[in-house]
C-alpha atoms as a PDB file:
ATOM      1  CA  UNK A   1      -6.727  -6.371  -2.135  1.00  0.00           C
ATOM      2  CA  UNK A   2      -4.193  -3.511  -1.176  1.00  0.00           C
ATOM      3  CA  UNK A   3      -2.394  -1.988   1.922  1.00  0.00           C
ATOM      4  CA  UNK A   4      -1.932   0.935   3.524  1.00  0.00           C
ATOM      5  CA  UNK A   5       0.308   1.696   6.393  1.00  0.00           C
ATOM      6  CA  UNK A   6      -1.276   4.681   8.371  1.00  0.00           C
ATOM      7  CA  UNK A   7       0.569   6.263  10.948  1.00  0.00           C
ATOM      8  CA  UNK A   8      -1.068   7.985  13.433  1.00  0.00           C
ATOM      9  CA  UNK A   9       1.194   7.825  16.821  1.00  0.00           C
ATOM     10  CA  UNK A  10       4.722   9.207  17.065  1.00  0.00           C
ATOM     11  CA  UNK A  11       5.936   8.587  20.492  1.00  0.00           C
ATOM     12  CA  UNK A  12       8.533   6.376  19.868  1.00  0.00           C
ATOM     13  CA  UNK A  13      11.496   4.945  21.604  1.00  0.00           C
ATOM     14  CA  UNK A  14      14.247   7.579  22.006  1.00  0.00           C
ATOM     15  CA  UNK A  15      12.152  10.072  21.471  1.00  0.00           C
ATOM     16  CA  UNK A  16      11.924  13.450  19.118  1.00  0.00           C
ATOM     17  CA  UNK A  17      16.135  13.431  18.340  1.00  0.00           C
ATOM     18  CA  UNK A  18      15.375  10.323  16.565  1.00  0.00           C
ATOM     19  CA  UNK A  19      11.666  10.671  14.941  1.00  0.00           C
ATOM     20  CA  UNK A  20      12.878  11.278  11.527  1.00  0.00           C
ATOM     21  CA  UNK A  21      15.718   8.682  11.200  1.00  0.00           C
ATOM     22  CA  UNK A  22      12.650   6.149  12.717  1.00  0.00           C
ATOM     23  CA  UNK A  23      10.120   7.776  10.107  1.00  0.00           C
ATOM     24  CA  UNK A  24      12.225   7.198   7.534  1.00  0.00           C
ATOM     25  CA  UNK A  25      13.408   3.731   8.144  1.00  0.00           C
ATOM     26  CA  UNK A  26       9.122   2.578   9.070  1.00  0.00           C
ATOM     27  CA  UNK A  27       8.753   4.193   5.505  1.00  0.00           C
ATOM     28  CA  UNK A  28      11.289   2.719   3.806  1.00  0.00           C
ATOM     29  CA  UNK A  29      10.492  -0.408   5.067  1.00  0.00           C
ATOM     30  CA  UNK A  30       6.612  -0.143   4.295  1.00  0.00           C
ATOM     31  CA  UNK A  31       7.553   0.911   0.744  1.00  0.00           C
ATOM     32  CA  UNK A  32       9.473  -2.145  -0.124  1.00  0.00           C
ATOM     33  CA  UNK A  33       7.170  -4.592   1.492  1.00  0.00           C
ATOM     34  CA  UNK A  34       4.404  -3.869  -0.754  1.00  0.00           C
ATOM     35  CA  UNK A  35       2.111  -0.992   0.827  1.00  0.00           C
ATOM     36  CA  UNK A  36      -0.091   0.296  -1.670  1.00  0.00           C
ATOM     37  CA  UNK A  37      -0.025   3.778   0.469  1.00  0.00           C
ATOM     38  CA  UNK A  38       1.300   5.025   3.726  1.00  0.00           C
ATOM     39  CA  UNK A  39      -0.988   8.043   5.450  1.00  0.00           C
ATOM     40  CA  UNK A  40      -0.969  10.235   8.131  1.00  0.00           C
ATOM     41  CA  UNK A  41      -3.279  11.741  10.357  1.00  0.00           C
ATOM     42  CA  UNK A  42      -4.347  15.798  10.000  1.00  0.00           C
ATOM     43  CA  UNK A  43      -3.795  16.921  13.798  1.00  0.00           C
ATOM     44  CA  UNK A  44      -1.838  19.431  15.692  1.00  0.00           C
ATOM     45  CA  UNK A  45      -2.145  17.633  18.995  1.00  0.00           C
ATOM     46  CA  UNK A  46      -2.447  13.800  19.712  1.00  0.00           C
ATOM     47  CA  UNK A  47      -5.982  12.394  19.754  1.00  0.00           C
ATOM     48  CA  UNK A  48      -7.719  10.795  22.689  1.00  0.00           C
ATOM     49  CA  UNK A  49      -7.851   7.517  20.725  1.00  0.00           C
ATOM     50  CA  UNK A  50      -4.562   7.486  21.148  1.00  0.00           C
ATOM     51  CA  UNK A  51      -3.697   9.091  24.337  1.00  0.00           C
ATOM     52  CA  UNK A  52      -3.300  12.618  26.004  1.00  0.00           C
ATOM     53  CA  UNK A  53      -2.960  15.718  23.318  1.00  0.00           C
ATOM     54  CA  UNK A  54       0.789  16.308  25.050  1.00  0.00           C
ATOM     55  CA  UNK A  55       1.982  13.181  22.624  1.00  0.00           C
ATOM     56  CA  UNK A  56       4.467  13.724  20.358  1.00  0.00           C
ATOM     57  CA  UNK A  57       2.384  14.542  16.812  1.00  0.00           C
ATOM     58  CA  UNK A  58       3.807  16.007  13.283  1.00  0.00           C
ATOM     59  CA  UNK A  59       2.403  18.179  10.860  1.00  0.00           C
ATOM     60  CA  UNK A  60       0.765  16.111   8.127  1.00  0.00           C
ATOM     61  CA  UNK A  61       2.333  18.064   4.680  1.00  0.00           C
ATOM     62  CA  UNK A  62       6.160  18.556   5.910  1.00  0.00           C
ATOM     63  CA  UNK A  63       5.407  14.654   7.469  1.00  0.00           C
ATOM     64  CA  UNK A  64       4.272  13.789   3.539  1.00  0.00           C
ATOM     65  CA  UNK A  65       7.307  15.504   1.872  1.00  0.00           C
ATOM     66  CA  UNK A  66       9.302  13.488   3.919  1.00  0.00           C
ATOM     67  CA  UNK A  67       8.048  10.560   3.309  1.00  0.00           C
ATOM     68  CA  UNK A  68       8.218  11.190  -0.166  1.00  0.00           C
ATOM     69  CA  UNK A  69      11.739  11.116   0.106  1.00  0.00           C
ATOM     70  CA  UNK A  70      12.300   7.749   2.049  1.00  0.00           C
ATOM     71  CA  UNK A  71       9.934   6.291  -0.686  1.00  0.00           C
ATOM     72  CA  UNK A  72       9.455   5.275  -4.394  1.00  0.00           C
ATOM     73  CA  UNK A  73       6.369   3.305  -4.731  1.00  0.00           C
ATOM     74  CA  UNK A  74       3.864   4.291  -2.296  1.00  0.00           C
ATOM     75  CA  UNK A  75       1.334   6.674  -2.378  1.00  0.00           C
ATOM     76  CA  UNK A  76       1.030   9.484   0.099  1.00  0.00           C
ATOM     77  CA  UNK A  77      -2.028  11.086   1.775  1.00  0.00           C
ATOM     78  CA  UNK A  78      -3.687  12.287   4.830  1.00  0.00           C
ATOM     79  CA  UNK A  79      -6.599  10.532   6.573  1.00  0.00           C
ATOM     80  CA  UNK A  80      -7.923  13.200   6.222  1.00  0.00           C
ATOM     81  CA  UNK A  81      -7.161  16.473   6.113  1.00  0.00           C
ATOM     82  CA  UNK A  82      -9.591  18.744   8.017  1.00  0.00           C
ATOM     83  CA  UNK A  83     -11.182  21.203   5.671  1.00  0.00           C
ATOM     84  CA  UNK A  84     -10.778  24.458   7.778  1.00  0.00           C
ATOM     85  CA  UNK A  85      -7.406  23.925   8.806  1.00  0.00           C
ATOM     86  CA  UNK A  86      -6.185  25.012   5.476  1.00  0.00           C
ATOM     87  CA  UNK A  87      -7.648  27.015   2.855  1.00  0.00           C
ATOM     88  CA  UNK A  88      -8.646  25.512  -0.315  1.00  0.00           C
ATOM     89  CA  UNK A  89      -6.433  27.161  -2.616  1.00  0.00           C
ATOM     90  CA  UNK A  90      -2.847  26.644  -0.258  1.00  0.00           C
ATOM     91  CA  UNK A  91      -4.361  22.942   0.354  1.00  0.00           C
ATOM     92  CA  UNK A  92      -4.611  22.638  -2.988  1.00  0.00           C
ATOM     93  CA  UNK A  93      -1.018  23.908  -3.807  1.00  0.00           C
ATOM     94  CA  UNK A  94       0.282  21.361  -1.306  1.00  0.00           C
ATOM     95  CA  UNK A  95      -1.132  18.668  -2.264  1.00  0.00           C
ATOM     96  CA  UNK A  96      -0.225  19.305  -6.211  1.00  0.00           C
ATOM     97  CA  UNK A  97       3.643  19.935  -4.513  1.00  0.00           C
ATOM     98  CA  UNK A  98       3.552  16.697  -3.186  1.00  0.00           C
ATOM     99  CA  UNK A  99       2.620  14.714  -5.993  1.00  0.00           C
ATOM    100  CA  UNK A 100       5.487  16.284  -8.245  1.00  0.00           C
ATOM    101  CA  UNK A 101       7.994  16.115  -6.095  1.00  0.00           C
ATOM    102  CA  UNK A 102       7.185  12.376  -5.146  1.00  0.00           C
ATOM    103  CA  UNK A 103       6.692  11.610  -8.792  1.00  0.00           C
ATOM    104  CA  UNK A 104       2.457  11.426  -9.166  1.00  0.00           C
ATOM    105  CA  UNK A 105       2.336   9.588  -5.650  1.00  0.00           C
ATOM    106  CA  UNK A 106      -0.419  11.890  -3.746  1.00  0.00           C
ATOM    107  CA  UNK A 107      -3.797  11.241  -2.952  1.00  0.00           C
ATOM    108  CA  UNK A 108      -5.871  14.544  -1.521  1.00  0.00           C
ATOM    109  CA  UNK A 109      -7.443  13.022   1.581  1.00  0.00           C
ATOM    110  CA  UNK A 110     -10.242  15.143   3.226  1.00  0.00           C
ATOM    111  CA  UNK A 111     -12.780  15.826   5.661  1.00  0.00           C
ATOM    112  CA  UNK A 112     -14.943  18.449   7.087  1.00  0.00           C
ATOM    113  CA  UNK A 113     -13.131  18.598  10.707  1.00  0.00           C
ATOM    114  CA  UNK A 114     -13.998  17.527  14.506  1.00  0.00           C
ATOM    115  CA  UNK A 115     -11.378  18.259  16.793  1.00  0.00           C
ATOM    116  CA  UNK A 116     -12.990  21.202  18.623  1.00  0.00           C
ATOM    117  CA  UNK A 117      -9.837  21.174  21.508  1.00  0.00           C
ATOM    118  CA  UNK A 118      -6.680  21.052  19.349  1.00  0.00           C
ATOM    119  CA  UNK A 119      -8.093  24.331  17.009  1.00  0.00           C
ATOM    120  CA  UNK A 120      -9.120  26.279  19.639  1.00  0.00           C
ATOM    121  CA  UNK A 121      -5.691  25.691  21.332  1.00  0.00           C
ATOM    122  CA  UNK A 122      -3.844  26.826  18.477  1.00  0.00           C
ATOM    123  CA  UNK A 123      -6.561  29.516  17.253  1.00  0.00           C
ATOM    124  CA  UNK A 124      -7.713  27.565  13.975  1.00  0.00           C
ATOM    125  CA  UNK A 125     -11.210  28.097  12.441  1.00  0.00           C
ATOM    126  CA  UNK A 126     -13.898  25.787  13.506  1.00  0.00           C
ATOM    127  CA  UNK A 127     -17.289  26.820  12.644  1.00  0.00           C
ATOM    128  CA  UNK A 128     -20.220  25.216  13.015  1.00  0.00           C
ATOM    129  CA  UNK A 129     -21.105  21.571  11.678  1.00  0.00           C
ATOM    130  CA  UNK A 130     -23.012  22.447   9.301  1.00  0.00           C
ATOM    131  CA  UNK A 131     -20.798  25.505   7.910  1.00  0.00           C
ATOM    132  CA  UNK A 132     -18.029  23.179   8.151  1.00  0.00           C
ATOM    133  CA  UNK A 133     -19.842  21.116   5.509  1.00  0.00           C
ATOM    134  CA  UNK A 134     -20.522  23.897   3.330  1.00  0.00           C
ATOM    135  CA  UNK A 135     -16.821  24.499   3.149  1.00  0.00           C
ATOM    136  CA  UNK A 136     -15.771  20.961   2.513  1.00  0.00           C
ATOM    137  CA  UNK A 137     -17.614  21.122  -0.701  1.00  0.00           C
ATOM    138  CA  UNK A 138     -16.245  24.187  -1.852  1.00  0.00           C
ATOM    139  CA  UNK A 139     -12.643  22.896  -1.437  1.00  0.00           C
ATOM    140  CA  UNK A 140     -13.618  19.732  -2.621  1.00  0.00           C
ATOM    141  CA  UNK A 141     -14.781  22.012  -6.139  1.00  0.00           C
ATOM    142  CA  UNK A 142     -11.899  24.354  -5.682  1.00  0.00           C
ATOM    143  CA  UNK A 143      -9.230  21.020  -5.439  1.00  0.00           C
ATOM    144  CA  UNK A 144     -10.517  19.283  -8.259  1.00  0.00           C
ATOM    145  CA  UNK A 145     -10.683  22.802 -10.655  1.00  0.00           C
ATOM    146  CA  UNK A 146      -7.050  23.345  -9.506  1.00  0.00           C
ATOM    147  CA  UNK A 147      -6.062  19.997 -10.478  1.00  0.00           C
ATOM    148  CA  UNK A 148      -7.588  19.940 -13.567  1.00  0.00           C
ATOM    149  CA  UNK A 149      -6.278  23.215 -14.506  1.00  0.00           C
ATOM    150  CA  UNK A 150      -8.883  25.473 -14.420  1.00  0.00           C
ATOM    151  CA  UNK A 151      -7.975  29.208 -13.942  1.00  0.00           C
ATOM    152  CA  UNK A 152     -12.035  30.193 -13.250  1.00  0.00           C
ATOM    153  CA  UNK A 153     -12.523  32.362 -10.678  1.00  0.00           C
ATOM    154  CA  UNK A 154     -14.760  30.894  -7.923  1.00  0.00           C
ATOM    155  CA  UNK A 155     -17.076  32.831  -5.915  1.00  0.00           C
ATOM    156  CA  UNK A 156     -18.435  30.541  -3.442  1.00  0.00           C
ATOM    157  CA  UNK A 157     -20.422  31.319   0.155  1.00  0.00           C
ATOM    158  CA  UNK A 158     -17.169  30.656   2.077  1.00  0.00           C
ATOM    159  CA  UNK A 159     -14.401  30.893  -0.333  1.00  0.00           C
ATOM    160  CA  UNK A 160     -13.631  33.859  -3.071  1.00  0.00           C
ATOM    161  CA  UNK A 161     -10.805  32.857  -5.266  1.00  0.00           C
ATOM    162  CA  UNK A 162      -9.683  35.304  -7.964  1.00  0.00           C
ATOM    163  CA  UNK A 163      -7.967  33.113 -10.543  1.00  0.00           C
ATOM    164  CA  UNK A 164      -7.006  29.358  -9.975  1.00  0.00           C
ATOM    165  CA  UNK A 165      -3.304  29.280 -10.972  1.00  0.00           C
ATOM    166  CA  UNK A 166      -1.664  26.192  -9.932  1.00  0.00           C
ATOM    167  CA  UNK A 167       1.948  25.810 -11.947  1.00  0.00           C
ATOM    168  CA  UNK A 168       3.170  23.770 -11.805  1.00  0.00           C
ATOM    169  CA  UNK A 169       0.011  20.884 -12.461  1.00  0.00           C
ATOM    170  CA  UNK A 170       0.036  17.662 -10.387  1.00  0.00           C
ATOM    171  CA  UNK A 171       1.922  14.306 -12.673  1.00  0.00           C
ATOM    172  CA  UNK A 172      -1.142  12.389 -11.352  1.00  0.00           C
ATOM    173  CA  UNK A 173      -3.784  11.754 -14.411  1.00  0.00           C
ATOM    174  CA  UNK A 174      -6.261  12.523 -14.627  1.00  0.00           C
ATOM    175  CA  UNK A 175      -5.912  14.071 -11.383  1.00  0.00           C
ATOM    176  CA  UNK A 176      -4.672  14.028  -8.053  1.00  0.00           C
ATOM    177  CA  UNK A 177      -7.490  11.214  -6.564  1.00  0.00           C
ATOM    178  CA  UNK A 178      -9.524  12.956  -4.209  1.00  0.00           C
ATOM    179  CA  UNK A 179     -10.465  10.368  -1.273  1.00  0.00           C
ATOM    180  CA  UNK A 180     -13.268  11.814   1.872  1.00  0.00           C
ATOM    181  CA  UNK A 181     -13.366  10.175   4.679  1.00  0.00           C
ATOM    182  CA  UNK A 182     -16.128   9.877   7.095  1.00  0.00           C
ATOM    183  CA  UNK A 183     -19.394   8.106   6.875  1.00  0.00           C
ATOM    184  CA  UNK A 184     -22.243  10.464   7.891  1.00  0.00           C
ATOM    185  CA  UNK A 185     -25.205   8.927   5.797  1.00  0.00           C
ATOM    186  CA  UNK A 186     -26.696  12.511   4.672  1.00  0.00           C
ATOM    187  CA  UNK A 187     -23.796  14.564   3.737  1.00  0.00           C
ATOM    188  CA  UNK A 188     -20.060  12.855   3.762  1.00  0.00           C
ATOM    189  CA  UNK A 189     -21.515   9.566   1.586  1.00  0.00           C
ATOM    190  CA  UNK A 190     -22.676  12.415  -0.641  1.00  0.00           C
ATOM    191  CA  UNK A 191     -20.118  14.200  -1.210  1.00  0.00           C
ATOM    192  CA  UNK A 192     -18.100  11.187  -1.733  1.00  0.00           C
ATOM    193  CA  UNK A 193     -20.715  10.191  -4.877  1.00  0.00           C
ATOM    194  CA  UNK A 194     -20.603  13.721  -6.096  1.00  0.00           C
ATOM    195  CA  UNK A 195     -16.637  14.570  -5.839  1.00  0.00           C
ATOM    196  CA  UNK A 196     -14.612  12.175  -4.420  1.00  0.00           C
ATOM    197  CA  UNK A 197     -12.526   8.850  -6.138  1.00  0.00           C
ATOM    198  CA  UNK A 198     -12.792   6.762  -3.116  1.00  0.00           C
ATOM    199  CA  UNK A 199     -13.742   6.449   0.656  1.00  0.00           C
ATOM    200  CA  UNK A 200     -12.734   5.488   3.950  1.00  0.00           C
ATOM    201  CA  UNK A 201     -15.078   3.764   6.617  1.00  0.00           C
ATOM    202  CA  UNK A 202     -15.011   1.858   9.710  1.00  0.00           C
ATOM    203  CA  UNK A 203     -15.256  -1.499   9.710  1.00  0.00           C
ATOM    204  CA  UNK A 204     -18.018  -1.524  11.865  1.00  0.00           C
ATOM    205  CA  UNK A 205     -21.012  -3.663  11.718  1.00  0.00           C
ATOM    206  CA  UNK A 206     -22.939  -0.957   9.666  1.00  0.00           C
ATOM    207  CA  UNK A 207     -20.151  -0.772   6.988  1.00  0.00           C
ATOM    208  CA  UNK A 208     -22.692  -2.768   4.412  1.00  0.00           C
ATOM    209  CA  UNK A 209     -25.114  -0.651   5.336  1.00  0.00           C
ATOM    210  CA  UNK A 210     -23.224   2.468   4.756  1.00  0.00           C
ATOM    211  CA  UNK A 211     -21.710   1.424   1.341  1.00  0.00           C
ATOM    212  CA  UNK A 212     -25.789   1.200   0.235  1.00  0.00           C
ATOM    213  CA  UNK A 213     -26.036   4.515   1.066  1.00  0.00           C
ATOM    214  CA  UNK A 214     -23.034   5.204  -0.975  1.00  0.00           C
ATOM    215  CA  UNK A 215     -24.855   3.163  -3.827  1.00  0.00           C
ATOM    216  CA  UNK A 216     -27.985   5.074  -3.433  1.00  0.00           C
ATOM    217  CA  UNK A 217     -25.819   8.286  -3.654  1.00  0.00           C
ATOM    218  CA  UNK A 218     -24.200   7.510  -6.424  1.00  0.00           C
ATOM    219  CA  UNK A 219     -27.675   6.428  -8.265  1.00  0.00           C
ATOM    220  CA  UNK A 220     -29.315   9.682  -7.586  1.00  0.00           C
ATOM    221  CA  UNK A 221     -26.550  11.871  -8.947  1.00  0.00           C
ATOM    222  CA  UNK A 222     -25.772   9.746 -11.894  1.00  0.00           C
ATOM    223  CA  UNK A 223     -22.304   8.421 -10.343  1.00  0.00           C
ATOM    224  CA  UNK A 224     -20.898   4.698 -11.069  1.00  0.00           C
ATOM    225  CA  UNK A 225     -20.584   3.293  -7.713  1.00  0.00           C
ATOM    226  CA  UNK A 226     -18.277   0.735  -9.249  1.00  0.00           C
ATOM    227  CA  UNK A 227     -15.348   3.340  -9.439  1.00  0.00           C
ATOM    228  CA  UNK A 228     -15.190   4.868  -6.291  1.00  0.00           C
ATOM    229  CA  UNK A 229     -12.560   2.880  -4.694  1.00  0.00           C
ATOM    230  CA  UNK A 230     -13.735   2.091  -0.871  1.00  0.00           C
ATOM    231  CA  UNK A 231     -11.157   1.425   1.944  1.00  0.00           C
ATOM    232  CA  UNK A 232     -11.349   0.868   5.601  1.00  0.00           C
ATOM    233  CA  UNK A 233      -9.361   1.729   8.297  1.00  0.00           C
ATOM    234  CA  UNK A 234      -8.007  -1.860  10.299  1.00  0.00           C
ATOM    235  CA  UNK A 235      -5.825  -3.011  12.483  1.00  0.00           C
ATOM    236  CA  UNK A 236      -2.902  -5.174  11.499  1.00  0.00           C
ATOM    237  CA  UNK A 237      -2.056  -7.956  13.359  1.00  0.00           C
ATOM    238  CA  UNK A 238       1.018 -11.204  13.125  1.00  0.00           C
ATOM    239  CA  UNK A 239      -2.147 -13.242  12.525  1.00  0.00           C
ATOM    240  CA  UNK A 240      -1.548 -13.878   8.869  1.00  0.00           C
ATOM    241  CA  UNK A 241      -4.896 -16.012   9.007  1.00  0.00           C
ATOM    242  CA  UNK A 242      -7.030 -13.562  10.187  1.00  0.00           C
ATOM    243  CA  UNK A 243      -5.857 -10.651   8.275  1.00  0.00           C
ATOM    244  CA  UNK A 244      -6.377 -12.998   5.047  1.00  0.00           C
ATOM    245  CA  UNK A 245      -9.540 -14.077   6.560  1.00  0.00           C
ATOM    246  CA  UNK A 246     -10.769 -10.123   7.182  1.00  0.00           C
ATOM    247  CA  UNK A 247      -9.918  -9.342   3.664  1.00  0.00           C
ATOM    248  CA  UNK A 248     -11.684 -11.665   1.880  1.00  0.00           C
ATOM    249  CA  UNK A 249     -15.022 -10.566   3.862  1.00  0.00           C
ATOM    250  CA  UNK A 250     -14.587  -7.063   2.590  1.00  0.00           C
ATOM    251  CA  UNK A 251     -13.861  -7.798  -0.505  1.00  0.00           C
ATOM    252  CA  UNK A 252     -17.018  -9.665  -1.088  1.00  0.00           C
ATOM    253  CA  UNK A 253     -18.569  -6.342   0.143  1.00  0.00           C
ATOM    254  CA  UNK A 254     -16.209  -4.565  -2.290  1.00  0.00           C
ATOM    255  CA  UNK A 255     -13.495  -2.697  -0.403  1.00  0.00           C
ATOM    256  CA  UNK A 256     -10.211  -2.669  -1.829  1.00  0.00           C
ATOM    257  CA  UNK A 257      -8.027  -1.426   0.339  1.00  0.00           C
ATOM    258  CA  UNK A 258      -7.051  -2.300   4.005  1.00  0.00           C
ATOM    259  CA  UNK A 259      -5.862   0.243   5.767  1.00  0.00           C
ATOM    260  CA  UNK A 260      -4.268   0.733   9.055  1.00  0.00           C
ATOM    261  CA  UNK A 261      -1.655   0.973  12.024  1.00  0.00           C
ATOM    262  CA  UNK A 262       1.086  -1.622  12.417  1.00  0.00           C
ATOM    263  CA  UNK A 263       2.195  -2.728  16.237  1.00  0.00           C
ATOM    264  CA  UNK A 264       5.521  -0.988  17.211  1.00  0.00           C
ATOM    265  CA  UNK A 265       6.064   0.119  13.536  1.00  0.00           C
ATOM    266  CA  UNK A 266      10.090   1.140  14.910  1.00  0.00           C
ATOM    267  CA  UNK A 267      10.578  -2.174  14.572  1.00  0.00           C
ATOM    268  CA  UNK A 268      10.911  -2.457  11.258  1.00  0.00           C
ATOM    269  CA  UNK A 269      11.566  -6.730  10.849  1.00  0.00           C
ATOM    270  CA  UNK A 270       7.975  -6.681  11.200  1.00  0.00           C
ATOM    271  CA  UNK A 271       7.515  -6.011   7.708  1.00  0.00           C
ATOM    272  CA  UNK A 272       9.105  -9.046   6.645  1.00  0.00           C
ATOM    273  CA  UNK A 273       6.121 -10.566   7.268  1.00  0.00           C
ATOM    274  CA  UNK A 274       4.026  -7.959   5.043  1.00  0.00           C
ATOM    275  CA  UNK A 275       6.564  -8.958   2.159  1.00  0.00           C
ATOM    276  CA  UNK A 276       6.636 -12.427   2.630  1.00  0.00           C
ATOM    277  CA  UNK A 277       3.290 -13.481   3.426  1.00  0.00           C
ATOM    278  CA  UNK A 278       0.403 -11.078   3.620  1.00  0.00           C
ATOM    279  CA  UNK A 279       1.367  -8.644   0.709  1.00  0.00           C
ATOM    280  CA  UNK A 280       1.842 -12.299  -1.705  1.00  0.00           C
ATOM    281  CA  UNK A 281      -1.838 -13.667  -0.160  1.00  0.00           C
ATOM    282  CA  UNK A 282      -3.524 -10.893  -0.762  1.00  0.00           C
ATOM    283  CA  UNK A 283      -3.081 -10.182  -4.468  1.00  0.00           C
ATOM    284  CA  UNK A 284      -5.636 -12.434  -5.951  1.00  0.00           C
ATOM    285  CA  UNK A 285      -8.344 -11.043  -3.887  1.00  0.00           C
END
């Protein structure tokens, strides 16, 4: 079983002068404690789950090439990048700049969109649902043409793309993993079978449920479930116990990866205990 730090709250002690020395030392930190991965989130503004939209919140790319350099083993990604805020062919770009410049460390992490309120406060496309959807599997065919090197044009209902020139081509191999997140039974899980390397779901009570679905998905287009990596989004706690405990339930249901905030990150002593103890219990499971 692996880790992922994701970071999803910057409203830290001292504030914005010192966000990037903090960001650097929580990364550094993570890094050398053993995360698998450190993410974060795709917004503009701060999101209710975490309080008002007036928080302190980065954007997601610059926040990734910095990260890349405060780390050297961890890989980097969004959870997830909202399909409309970018277009397909710059998100693509990004994404392949990140993973040279960290070294093969990126992992394209994408979904169709929600947040209504933070793009129409800063004038960003968000059509409907279900055009929203439409465009999420474009980009996920534009992404993974891109990263294999494919110069086809693509003429697609949303997206028109003249020639696919990406130079240069990501280090990762075969290719930059693609991971969608979400869990919506009828389109996301599909996606996911048809396109994606891996997903992330809630660890609700309806996760086995939803990784059937996944199964099912997979069956019908001919996928192996068996390679799609699946992670979940949790919530670190001191409790070495329980967190041992909580992985060893999903990983009989075959998730790989936990993944998920650490309390008061700026203090980075806390992962000692990551290093010491749940990073060296979790490595047979």
């Amino acid at each position: 079983m692996k880790i992922g730090l994701h970071i999803s709250n910057f409203t830290w002690p001292q504030g914005a002068p010192q966000l990037g020395p903090t960001l650097g030392a929580i990364a550094t930190a993570a890094d050398e404690a053993g995360f698998d991965r450190i993410s974060v989130m795709d917004h503009v503004w701060q999101i209710g789950v975490n309080g008002p939209p007036e928080l302190d919140m980065l954007e997601a790319y610059t926040a990734l090439g910095f990260l890349a350099a405060h780390t050297r083993r961890a890989r980097l990604l969004t959870l997830v990048t909202g399909v409309t805020y970018r277009d397909p062919g710059l998100l693509a770009k990004a994404v392949t700049t990140l993973d040279v410049l960290s070294g093969g460390r990126a992992i394209l992490g994408i979904g169709a969109a929600w947040n209504a309120e933070e793009s129409a406060g800063l004038g960003l496309l968000f059509p409907p649902t279900a055009e929203r959807f439409e465009r999420l599997e474009e980009a996920l065919r534009i992404c993974r043409q891109m990263f294999d090197g494919d110069e086809t044009a693509f003429a697609g209902r949303h997206y028109r793309l003249d020639r696919l020139l990406n130079s240069p081509l990501p280090l990762s191999r075969p290719r930059v993993p693609i991971l969608v997140g979400g869990g919506g039974e009828k389109k996301t899980l599909l996606l996911v079978a048809k396109y994606a390397d891996a997903c992330n779901l809630f660890p609700t009570p309806e996760l086995q449920h939803k990784l059937d679905v996944l199964k099912r998905h997979c069956d019908t287009v001919g996928r192996d479930y068996d390679e799609i990596e699946k992670t979940i989004l949790y919530r670190f706690t001191d409790d070495v116990a329980q967190v041992v405990e909580d992985a060893r339930r999903f990983a009989a249901m075959g998730v790989s990866v936990l993944h998920g905030g650490v309390r008061e990150p700026w203090d980075t002593k806390r992962f000692e205990l990551f290093r010491d103890e749940i990073v060296p219990a979790l490595e047979d499971l």
